[in-house]
PDB file of N, CA and C in Angstrom:
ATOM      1  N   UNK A   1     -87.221  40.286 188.742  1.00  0.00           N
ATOM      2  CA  UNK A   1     -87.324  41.706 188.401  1.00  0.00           C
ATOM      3  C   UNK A   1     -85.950  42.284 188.085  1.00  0.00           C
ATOM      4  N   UNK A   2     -85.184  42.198 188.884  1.00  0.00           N
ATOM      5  CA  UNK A   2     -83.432  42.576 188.607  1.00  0.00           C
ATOM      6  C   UNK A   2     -82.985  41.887 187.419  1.00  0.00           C
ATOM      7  N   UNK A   3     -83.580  40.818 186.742  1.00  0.00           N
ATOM      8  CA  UNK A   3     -83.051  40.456 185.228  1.00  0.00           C
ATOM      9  C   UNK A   3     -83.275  41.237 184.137  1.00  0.00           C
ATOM     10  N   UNK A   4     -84.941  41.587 184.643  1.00  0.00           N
ATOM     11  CA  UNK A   4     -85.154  42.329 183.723  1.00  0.00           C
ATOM     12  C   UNK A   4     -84.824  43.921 183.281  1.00  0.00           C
ATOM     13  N   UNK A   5     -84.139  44.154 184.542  1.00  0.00           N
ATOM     14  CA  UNK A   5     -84.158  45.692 184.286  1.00  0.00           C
ATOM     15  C   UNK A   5     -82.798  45.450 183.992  1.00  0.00           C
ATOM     16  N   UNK A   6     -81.627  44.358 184.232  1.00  0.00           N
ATOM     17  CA  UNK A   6     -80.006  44.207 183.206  1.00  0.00           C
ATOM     18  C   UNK A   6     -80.486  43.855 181.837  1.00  0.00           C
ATOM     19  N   UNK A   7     -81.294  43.596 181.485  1.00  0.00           N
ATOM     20  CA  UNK A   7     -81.955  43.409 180.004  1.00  0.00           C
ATOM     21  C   UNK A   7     -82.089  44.274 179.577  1.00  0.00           C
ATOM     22  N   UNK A   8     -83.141  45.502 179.909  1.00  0.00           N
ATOM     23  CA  UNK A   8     -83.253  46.828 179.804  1.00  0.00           C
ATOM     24  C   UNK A   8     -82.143  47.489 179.455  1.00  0.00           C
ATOM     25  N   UNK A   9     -81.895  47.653 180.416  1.00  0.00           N
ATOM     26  CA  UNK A   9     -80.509  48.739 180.236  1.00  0.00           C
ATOM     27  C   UNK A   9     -79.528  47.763 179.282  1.00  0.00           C
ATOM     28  N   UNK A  10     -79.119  46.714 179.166  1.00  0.00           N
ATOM     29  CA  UNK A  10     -78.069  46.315 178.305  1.00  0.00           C
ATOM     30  C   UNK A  10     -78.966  46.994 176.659  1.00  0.00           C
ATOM     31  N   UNK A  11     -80.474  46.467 176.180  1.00  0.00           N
ATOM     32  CA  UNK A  11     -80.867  47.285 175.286  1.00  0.00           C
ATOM     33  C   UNK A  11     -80.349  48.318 174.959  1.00  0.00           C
ATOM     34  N   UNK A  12     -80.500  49.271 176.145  1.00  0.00           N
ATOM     35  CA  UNK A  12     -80.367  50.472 175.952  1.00  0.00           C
ATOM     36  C   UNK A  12     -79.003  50.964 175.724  1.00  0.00           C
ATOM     37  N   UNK A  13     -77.939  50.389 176.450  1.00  0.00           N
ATOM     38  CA  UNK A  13     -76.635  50.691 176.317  1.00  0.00           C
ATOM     39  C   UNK A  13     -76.416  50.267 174.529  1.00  0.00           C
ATOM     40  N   UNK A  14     -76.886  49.219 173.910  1.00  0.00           N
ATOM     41  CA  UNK A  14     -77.166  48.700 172.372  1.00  0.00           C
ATOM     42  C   UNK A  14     -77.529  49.815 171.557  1.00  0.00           C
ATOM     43  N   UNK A  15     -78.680  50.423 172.007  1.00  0.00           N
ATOM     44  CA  UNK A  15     -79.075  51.549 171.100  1.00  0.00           C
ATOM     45  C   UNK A  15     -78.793  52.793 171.054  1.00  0.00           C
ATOM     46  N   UNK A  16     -78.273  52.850 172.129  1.00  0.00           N
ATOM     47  CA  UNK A  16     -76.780  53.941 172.624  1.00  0.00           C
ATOM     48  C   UNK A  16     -75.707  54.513 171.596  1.00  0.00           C
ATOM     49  N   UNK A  17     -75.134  52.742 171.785  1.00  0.00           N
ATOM     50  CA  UNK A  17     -73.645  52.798 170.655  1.00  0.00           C
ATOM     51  C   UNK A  17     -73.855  52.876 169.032  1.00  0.00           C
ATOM     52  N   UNK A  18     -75.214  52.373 168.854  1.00  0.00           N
ATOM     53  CA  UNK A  18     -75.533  52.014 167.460  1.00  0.00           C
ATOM     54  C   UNK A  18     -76.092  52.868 166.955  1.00  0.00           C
ATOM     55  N   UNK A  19     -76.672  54.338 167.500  1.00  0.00           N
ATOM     56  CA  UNK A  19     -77.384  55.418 167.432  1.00  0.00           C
ATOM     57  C   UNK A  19     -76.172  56.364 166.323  1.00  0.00           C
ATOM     58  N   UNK A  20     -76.738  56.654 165.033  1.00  0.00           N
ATOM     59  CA  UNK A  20     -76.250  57.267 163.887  1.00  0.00           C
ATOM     60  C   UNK A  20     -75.633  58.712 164.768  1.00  0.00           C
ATOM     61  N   UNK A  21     -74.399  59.346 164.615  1.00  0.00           N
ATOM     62  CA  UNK A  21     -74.165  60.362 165.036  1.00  0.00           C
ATOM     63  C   UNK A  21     -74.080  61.096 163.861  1.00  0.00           C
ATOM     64  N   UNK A  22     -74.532  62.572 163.737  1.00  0.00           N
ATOM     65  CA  UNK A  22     -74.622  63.209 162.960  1.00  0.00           C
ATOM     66  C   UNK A  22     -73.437  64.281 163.103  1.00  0.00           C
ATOM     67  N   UNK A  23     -72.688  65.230 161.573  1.00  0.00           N
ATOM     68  CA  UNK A  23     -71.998  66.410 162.273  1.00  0.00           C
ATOM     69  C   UNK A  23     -73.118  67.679 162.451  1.00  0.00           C
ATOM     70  N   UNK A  24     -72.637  68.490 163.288  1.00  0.00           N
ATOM     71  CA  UNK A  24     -73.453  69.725 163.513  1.00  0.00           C
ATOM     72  C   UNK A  24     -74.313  70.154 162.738  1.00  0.00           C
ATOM     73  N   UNK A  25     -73.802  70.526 161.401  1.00  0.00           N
ATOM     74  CA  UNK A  25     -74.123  70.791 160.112  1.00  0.00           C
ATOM     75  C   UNK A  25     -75.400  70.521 159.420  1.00  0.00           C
ATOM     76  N   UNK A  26     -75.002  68.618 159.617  1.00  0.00           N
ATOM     77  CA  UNK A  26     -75.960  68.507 158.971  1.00  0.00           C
ATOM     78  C   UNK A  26     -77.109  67.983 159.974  1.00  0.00           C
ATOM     79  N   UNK A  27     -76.828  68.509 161.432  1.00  0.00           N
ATOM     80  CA  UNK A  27     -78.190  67.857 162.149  1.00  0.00           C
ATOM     81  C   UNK A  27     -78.918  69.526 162.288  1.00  0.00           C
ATOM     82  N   UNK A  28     -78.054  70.414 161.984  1.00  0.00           N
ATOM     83  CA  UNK A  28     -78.587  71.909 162.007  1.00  0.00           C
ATOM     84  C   UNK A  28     -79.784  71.655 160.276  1.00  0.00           C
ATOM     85  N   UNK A  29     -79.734  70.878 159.047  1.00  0.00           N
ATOM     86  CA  UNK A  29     -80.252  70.695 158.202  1.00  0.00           C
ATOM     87  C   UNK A  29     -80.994  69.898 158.089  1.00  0.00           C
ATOM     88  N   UNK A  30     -81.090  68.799 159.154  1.00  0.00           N
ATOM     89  CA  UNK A  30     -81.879  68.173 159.303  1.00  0.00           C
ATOM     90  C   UNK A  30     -83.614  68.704 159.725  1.00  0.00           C
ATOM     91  N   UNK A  31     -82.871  69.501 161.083  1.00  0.00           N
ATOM     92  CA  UNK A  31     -83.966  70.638 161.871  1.00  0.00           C
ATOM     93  C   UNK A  31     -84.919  71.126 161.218  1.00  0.00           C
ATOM     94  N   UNK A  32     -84.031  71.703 160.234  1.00  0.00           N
ATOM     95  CA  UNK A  32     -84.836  73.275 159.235  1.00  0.00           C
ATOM     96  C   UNK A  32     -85.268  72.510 158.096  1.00  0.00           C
ATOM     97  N   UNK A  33     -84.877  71.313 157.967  1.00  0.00           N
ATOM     98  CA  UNK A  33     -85.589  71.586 157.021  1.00  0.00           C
ATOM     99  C   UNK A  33     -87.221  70.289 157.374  1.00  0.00           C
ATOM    100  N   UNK A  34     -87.069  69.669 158.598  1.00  0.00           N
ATOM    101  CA  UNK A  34     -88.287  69.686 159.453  1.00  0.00           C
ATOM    102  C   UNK A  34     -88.926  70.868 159.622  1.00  0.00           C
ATOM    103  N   UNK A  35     -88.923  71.574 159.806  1.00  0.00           N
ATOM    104  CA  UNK A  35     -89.467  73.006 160.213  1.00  0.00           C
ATOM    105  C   UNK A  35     -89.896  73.480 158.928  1.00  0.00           C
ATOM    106  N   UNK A  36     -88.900  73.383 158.359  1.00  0.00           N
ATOM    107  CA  UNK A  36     -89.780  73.537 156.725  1.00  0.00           C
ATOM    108  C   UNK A  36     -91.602  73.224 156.200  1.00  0.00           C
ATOM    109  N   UNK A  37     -91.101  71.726 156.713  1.00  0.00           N
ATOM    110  CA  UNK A  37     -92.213  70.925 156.293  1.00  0.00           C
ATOM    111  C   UNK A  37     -93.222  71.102 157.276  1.00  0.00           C
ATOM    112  N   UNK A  38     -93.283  71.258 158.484  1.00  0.00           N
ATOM    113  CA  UNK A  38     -94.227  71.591 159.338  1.00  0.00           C
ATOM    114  C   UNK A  38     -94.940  73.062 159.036  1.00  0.00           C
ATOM    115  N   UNK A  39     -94.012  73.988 158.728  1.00  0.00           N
ATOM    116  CA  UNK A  39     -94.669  75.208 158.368  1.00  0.00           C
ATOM    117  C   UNK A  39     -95.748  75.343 157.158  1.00  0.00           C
ATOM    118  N   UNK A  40     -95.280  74.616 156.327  1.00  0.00           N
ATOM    119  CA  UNK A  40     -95.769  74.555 155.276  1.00  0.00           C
ATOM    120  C   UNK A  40     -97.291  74.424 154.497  1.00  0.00           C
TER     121      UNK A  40
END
């Protein structure tokens, strides 16, 4: 059981670092313009 949960979390620490960071900007444009499309 303890292997699997250092498996886990090493995953997770993986998808952590590799996770696209966005600037403010354009995660504020990302939002709206989701919201866009949901309203719609």
């Amino acid at each position: 059981m303890k292997e699997t949960r250092s498996v886990e979390k090493t995953v997770r620490d993986i998808r952590r670092h590799t996770r696209k960071k966005y600037p403010s900007e354009e995660t504020i444009r990302i939002v709206l313009e989701g919201l866009r499309v949901v309203l719609n």
